[in-house]
PDB file of N, CA and C in Angstrom:
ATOM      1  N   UNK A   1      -3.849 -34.459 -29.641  1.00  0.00           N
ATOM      2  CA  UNK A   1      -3.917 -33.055 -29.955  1.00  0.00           C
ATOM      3  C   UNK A   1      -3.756 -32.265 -28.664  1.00  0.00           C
ATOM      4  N   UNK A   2      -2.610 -31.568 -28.444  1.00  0.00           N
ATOM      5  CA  UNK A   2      -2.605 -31.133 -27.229  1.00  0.00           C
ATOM      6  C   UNK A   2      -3.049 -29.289 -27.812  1.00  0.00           C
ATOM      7  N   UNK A   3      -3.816 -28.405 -26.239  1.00  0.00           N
ATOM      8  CA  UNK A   3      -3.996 -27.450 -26.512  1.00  0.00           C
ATOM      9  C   UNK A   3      -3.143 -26.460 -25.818  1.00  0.00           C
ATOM     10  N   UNK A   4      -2.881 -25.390 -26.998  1.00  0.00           N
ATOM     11  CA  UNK A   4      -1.743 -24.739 -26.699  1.00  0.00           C
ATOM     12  C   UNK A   4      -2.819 -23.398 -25.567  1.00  0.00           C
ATOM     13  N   UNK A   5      -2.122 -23.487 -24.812  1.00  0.00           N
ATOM     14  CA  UNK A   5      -2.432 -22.088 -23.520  1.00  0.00           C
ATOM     15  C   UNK A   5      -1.825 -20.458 -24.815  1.00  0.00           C
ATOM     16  N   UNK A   6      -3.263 -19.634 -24.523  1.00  0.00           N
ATOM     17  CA  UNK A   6      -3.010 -18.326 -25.449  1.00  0.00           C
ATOM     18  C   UNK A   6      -2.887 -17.349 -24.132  1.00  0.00           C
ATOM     19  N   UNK A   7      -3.499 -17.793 -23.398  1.00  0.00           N
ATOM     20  CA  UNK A   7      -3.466 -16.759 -21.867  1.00  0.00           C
ATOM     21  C   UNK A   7      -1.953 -16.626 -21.582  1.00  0.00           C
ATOM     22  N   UNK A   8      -1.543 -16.092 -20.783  1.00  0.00           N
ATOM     23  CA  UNK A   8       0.029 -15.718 -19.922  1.00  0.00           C
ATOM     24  C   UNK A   8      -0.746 -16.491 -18.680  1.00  0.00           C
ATOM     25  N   UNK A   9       0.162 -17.191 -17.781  1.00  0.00           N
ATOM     26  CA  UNK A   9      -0.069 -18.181 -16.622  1.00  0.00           C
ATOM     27  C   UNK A   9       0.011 -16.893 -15.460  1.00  0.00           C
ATOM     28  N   UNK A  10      -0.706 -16.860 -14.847  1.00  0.00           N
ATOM     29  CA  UNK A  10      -0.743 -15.722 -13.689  1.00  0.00           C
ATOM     30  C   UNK A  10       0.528 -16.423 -12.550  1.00  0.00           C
ATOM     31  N   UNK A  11       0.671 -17.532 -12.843  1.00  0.00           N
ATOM     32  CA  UNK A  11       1.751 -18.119 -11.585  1.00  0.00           C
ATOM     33  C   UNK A  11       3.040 -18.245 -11.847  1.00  0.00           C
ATOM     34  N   UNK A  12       3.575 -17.659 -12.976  1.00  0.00           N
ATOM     35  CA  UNK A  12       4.634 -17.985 -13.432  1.00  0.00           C
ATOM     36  C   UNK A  12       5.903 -18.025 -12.768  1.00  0.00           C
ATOM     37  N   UNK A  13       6.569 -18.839 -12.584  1.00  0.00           N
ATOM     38  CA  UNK A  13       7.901 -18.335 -11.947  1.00  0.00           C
ATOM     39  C   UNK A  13       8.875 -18.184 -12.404  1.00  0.00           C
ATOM     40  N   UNK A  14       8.993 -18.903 -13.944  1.00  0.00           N
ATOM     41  CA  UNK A  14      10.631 -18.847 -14.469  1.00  0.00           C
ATOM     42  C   UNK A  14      10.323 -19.028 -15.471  1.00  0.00           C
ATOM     43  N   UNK A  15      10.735 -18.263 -17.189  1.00  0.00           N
ATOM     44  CA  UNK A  15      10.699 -18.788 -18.329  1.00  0.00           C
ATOM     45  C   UNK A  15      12.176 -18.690 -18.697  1.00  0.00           C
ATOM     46  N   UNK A  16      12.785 -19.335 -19.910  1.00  0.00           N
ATOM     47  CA  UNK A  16      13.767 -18.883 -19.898  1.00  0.00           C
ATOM     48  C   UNK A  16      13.723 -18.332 -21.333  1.00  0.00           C
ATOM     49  N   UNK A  17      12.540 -18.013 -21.774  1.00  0.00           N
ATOM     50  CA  UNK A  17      12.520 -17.342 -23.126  1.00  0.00           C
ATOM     51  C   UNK A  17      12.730 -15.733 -22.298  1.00  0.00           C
ATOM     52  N   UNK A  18      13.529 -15.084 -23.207  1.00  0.00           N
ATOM     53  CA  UNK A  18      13.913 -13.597 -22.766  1.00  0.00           C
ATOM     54  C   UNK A  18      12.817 -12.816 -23.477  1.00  0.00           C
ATOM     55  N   UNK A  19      11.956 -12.711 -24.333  1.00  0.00           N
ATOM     56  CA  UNK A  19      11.284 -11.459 -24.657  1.00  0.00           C
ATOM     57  C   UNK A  19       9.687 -12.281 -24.332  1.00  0.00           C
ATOM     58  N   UNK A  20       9.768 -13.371 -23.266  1.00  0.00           N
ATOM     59  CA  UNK A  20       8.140 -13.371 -22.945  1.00  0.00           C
ATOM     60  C   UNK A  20       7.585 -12.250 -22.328  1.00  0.00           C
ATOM     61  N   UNK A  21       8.468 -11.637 -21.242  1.00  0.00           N
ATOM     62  CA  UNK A  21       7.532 -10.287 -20.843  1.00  0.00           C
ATOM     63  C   UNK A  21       7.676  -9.268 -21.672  1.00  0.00           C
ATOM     64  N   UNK A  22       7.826  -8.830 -22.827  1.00  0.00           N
ATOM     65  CA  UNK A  22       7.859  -7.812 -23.793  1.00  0.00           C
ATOM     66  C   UNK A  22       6.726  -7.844 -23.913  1.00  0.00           C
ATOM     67  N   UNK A  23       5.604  -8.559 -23.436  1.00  0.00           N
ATOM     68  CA  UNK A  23       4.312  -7.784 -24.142  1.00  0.00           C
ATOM     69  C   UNK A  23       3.469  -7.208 -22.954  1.00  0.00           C
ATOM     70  N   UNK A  24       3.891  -7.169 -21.974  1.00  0.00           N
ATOM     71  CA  UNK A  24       3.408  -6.851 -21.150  1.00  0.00           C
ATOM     72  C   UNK A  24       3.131  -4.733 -20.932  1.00  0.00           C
ATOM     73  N   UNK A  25       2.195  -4.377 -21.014  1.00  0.00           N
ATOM     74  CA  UNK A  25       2.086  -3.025 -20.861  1.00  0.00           C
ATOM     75  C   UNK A  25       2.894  -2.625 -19.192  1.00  0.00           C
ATOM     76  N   UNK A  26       3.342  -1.714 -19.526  1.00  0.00           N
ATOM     77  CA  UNK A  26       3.844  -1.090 -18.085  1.00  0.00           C
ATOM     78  C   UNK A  26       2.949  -0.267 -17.562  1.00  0.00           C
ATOM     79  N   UNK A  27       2.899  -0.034 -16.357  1.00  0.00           N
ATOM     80  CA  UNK A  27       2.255   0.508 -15.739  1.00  0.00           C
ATOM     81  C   UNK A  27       2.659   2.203 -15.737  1.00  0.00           C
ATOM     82  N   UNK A  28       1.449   2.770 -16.090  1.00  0.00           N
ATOM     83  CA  UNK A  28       2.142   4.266 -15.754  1.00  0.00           C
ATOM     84  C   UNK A  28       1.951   4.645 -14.109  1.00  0.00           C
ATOM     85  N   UNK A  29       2.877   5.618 -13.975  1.00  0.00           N
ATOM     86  CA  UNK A  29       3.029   6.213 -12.662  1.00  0.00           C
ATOM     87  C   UNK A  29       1.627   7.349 -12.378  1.00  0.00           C
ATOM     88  N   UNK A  30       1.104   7.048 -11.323  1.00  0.00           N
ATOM     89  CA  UNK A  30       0.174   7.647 -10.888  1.00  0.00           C
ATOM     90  C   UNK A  30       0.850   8.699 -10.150  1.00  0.00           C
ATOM     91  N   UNK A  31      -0.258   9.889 -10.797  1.00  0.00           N
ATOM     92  CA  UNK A  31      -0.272  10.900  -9.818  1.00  0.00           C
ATOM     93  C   UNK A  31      -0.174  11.135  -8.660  1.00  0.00           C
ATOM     94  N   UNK A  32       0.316  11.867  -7.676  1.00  0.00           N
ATOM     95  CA  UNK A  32      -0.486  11.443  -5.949  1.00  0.00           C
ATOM     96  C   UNK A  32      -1.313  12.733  -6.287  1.00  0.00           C
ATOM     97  N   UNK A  33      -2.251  12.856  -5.148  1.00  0.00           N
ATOM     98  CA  UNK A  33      -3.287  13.512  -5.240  1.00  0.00           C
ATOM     99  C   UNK A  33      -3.144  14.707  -3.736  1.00  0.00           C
ATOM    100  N   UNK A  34      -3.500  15.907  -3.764  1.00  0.00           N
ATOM    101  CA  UNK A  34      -2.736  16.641  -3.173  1.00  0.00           C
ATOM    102  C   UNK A  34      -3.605  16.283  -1.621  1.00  0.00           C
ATOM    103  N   UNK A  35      -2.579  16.641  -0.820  1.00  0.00           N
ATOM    104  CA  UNK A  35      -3.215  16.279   0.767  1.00  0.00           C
ATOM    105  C   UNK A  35      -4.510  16.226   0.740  1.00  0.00           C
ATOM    106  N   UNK A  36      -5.367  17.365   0.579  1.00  0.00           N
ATOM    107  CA  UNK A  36      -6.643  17.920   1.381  1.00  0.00           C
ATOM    108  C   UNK A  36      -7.668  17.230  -0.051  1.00  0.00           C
ATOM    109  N   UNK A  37      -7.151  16.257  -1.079  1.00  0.00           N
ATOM    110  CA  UNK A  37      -7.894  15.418  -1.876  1.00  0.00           C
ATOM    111  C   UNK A  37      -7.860  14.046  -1.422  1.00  0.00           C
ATOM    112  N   UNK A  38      -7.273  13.605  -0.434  1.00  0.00           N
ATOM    113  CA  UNK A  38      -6.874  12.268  -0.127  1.00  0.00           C
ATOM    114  C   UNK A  38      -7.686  11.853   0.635  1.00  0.00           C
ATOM    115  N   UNK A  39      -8.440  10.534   0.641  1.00  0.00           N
ATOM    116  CA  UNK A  39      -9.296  10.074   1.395  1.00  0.00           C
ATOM    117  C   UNK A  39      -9.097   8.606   2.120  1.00  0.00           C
ATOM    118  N   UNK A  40      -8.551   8.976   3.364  1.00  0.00           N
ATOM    119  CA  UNK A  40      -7.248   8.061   3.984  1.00  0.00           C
ATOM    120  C   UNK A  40      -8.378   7.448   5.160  1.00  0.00           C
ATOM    121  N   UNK A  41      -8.206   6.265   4.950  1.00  0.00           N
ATOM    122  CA  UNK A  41      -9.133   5.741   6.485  1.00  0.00           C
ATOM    123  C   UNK A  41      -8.400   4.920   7.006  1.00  0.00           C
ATOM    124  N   UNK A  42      -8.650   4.849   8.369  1.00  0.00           N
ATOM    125  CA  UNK A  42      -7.514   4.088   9.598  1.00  0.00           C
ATOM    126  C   UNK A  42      -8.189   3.217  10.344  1.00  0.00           C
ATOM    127  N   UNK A  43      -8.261   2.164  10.429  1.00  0.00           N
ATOM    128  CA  UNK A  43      -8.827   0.994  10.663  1.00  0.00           C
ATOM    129  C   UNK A  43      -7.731  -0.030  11.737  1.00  0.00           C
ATOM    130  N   UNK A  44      -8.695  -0.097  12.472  1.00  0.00           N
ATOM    131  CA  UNK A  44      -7.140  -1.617  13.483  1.00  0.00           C
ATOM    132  C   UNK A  44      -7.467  -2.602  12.649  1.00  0.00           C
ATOM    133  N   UNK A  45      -6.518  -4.111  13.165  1.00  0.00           N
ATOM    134  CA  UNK A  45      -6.793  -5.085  12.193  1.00  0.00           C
ATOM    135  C   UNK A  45      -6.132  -6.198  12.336  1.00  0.00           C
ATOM    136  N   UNK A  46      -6.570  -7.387  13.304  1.00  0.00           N
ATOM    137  CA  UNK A  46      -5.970  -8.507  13.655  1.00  0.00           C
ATOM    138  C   UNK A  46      -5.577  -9.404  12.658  1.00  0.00           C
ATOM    139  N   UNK A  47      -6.336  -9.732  11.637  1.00  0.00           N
ATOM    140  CA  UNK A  47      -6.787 -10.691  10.869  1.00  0.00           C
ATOM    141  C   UNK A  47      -5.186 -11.541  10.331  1.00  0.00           C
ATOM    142  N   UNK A  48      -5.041 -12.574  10.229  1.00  0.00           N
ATOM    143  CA  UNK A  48      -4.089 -13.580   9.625  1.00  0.00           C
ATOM    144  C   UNK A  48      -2.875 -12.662  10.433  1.00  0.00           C
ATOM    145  N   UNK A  49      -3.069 -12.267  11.559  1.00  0.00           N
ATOM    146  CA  UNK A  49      -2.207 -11.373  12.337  1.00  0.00           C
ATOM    147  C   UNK A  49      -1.619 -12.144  13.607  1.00  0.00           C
ATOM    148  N   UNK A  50      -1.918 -13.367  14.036  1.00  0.00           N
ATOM    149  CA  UNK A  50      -1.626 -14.278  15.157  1.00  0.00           C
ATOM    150  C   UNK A  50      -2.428 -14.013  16.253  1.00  0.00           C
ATOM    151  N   UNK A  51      -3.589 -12.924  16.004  1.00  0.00           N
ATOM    152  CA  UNK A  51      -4.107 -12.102  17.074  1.00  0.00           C
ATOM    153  C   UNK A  51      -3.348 -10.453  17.548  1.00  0.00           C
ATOM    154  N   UNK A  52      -2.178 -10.266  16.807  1.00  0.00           N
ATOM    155  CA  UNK A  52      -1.591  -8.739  17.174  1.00  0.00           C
ATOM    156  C   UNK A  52      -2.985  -7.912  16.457  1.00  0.00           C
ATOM    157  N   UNK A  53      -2.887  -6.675  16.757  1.00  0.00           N
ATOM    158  CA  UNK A  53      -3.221  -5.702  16.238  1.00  0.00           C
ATOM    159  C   UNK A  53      -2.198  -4.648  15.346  1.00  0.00           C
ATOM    160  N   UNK A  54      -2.452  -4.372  14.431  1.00  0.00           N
ATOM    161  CA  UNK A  54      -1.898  -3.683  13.532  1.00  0.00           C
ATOM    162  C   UNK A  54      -3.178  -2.045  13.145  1.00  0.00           C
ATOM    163  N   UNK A  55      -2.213  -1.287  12.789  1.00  0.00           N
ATOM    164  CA  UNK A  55      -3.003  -0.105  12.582  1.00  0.00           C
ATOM    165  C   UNK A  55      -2.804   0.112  11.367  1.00  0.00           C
ATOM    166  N   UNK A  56      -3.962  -0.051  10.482  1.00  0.00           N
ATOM    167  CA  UNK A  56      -4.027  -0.015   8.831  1.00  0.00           C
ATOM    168  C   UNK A  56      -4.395   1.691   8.441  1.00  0.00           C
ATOM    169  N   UNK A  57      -3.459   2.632   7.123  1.00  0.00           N
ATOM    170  CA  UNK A  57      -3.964   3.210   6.674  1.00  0.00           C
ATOM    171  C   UNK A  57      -3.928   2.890   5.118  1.00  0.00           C
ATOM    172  N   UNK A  58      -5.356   2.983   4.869  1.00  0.00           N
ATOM    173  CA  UNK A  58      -5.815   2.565   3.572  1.00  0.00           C
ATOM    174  C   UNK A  58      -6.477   4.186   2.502  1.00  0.00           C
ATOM    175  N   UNK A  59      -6.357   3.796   1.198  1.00  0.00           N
ATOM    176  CA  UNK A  59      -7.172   4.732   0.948  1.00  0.00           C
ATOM    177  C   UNK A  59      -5.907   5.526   0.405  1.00  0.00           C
ATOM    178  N   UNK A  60      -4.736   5.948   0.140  1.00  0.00           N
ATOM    179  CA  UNK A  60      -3.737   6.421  -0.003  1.00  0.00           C
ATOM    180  C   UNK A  60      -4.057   6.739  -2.162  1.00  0.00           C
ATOM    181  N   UNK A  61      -3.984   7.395  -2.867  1.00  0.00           N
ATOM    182  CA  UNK A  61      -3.731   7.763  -3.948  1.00  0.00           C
ATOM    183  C   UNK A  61      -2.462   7.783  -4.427  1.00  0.00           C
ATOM    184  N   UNK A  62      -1.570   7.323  -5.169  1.00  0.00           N
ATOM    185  CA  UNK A  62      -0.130   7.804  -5.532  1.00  0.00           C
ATOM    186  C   UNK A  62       0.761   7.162  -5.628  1.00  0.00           C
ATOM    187  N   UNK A  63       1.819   7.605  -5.714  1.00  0.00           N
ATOM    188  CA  UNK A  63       3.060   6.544  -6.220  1.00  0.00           C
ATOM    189  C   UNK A  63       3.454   6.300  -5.257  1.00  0.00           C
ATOM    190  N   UNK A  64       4.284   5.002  -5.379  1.00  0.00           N
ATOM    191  CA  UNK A  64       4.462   4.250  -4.415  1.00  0.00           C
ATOM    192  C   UNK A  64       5.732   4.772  -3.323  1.00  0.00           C
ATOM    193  N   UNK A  65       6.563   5.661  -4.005  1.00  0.00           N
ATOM    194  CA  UNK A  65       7.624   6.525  -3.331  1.00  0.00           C
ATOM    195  C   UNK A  65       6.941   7.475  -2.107  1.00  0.00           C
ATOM    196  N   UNK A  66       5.513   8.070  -3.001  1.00  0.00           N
ATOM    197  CA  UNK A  66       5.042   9.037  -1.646  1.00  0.00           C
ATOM    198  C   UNK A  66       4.356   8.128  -0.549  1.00  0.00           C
ATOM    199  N   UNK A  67       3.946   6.709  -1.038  1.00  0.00           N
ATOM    200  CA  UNK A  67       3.061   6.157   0.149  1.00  0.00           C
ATOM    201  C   UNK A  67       4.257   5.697   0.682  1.00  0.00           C
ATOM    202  N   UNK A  68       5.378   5.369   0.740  1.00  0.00           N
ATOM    203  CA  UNK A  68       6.276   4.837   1.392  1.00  0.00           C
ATOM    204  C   UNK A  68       6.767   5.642   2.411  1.00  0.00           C
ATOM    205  N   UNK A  69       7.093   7.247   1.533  1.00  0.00           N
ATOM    206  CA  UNK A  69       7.438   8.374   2.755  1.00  0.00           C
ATOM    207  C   UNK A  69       6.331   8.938   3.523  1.00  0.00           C
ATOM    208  N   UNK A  70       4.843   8.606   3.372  1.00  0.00           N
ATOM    209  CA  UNK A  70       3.710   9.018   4.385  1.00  0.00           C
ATOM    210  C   UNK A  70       4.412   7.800   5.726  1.00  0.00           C
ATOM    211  N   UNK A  71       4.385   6.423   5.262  1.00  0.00           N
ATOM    212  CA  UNK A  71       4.694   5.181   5.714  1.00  0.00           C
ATOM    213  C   UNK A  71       5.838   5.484   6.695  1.00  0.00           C
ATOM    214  N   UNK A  72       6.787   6.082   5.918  1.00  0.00           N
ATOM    215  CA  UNK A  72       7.977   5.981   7.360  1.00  0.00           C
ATOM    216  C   UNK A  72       7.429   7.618   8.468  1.00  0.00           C
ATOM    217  N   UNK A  73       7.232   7.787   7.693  1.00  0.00           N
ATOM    218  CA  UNK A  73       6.556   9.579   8.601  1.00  0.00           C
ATOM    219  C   UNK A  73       6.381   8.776   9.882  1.00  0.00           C
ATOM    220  N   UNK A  74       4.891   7.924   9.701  1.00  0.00           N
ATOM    221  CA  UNK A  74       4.014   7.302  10.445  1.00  0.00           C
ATOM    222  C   UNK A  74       5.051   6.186  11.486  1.00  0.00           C
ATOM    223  N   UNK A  75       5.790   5.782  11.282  1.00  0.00           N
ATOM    224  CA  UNK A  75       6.338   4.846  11.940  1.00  0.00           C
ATOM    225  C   UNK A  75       7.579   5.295  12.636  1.00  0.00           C
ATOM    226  N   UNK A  76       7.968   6.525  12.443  1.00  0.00           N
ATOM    227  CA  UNK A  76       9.012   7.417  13.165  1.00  0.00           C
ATOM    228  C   UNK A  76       8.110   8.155  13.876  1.00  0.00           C
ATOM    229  N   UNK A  77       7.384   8.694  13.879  1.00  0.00           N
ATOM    230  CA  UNK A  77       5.895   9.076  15.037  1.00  0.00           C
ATOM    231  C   UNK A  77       5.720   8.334  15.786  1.00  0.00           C
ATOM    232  N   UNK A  78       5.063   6.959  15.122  1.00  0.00           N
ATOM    233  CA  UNK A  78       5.141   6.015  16.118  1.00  0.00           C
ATOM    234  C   UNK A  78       5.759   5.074  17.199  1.00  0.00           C
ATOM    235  N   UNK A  79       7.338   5.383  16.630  1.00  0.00           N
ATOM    236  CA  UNK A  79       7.913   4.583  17.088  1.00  0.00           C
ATOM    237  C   UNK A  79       7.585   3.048  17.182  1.00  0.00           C
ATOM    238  N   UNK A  80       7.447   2.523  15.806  1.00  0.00           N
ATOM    239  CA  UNK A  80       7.205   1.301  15.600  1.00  0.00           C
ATOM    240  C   UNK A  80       7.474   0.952  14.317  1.00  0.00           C
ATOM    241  N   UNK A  81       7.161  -0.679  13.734  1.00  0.00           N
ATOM    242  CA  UNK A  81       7.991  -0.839  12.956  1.00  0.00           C
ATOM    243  C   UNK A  81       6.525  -1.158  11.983  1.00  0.00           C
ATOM    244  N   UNK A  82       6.814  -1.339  10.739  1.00  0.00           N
ATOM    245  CA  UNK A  82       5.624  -1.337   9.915  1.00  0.00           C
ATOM    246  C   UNK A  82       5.655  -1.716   8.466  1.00  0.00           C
ATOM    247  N   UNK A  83       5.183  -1.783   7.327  1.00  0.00           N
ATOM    248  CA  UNK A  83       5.568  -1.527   5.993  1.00  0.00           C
ATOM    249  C   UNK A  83       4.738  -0.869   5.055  1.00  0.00           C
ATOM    250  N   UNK A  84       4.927  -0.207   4.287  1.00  0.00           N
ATOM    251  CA  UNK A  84       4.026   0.617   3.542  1.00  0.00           C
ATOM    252  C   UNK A  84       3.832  -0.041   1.677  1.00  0.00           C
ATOM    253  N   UNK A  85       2.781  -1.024   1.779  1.00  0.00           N
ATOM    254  CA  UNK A  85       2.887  -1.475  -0.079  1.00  0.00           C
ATOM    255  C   UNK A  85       1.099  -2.182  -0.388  1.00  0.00           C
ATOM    256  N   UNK A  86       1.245  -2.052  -1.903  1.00  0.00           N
ATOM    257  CA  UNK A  86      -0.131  -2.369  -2.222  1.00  0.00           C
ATOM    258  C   UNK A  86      -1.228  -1.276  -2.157  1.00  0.00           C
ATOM    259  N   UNK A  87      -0.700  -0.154  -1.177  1.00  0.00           N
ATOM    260  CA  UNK A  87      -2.424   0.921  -1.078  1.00  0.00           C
ATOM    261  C   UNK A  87      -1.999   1.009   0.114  1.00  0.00           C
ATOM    262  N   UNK A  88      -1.394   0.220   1.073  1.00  0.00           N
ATOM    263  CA  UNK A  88      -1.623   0.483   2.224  1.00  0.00           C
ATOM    264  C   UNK A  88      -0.400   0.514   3.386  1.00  0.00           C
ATOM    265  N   UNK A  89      -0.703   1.512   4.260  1.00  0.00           N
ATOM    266  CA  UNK A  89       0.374   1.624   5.390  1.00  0.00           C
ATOM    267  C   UNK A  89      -0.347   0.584   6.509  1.00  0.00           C
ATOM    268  N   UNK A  90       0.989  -0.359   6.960  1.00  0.00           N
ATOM    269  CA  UNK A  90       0.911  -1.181   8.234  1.00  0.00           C
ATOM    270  C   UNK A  90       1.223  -0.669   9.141  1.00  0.00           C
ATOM    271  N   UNK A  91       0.890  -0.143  10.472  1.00  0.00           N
ATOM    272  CA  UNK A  91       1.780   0.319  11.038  1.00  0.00           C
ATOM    273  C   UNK A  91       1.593  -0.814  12.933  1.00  0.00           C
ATOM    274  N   UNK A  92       2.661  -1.482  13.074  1.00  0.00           N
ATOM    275  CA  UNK A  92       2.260  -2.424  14.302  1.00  0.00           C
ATOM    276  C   UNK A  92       2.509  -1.613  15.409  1.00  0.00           C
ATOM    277  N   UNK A  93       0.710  -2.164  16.003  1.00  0.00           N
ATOM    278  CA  UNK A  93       0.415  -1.546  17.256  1.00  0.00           C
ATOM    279  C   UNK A  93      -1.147  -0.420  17.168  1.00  0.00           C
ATOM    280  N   UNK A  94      -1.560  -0.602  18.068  1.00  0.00           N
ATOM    281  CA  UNK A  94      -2.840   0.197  18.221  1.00  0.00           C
ATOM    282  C   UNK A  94      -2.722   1.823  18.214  1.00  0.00           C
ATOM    283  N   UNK A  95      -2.351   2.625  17.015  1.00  0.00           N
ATOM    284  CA  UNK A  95      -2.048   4.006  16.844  1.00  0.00           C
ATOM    285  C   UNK A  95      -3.326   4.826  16.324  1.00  0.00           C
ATOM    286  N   UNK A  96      -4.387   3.976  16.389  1.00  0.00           N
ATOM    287  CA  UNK A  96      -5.501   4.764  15.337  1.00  0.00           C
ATOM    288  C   UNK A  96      -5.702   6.411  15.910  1.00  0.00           C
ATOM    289  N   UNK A  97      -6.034   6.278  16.588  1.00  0.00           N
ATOM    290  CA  UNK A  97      -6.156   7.797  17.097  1.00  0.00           C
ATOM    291  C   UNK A  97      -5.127   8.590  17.017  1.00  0.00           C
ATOM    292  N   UNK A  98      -3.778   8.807  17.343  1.00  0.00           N
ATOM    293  CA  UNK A  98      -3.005   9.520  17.250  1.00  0.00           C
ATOM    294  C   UNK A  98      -2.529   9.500  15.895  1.00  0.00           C
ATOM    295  N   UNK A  99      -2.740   8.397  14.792  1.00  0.00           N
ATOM    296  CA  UNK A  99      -2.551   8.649  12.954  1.00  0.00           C
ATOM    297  C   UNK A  99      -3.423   9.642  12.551  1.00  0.00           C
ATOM    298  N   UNK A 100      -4.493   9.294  13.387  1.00  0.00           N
ATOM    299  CA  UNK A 100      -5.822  10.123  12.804  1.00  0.00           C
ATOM    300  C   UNK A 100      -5.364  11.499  13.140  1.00  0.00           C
ATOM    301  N   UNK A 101      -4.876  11.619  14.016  1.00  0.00           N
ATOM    302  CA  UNK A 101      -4.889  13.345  14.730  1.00  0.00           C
ATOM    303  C   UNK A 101      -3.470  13.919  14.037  1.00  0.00           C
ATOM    304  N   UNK A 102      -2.576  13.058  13.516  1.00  0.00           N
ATOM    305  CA  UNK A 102      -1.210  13.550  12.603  1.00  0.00           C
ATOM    306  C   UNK A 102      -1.323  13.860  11.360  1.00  0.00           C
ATOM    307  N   UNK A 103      -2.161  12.662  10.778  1.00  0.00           N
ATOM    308  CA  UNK A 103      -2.722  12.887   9.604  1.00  0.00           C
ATOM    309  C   UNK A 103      -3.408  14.458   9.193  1.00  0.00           C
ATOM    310  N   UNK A 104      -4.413  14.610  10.226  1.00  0.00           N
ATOM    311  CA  UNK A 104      -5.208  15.852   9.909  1.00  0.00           C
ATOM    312  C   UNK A 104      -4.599  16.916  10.244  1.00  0.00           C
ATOM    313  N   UNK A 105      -2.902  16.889  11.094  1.00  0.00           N
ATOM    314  CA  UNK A 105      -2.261  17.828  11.120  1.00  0.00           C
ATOM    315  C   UNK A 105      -1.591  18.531  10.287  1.00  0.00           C
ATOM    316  N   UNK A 106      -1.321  17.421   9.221  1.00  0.00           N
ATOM    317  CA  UNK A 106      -0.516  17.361   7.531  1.00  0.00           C
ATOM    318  C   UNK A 106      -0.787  17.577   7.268  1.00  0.00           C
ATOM    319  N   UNK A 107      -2.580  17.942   6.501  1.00  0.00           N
ATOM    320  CA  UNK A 107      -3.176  18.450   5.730  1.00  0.00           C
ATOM    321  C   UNK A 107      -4.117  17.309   5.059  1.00  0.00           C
ATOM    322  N   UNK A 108      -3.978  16.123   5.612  1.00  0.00           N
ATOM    323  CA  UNK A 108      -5.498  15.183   5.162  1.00  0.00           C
ATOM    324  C   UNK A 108      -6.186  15.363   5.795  1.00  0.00           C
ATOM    325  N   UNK A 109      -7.235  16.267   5.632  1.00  0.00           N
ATOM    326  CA  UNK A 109      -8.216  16.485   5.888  1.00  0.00           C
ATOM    327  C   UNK A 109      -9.539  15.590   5.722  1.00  0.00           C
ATOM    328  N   UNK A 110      -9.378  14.799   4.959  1.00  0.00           N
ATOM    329  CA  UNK A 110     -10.268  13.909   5.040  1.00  0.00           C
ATOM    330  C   UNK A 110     -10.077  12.323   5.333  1.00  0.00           C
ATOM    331  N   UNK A 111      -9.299  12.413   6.399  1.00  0.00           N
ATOM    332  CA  UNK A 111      -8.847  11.359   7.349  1.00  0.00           C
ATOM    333  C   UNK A 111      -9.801  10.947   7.893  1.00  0.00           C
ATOM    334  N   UNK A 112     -10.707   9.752   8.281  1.00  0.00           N
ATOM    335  CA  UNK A 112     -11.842   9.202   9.204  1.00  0.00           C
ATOM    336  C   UNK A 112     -10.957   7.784   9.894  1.00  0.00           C
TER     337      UNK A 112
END
């Protein structure tokens, strides 16, 4: 008696049935939330990093188009290279202070 799996496999890599993801809900598009509502924190951050430092901004509200264009803002400021996904801007290199002080120039005001 074998038992049939009712769950969806979180690891999936390939079905070749075409309407297995039809049941999947889509995600709606989030709002972004206007500057001076945003509660953006900037954190350094070696970790699984080889030992670099990276300058994390976390905390971002919104679709993924506006965190991408906060993301390149930040990395044409910085002059460095970075990626912006998941919630969060990477930006490589020790920038915390001067994100912090651009940020609150934009209008996040509640930048820490």
């Amino acid at each position: 008696m074998s038992k049939k799996n009712t769950t969806r496999p979180d690891g999936l890599a390939y079905s070749t049935n075409k309407d297995f993801f039809n049941d999947f809900p889509e995600e709606e598009a989030t709002e972004t939330l206007p500057k001076d509502k945003q509660k953006l924190r900037v954190k350094l951050d070696t970790k699984q990093r080889a030992g670099k430092i990276v300058t994390l901004v976390d905390g971002f509200s919104g679709t993924n188009d506006d965190l991408e264009a906060l993301g390149k803002q930040l990395k044409t400021k910085c002059g460095a290279g970075g990626s912006a996904k998941d919630g969060f801007i990477i930006i490589q290199g020790d920038y915390k202070e001067k994100i912090i002080a651009w940020l609150k120039d934009w209008g996040y005001v509640l930048t820490k």
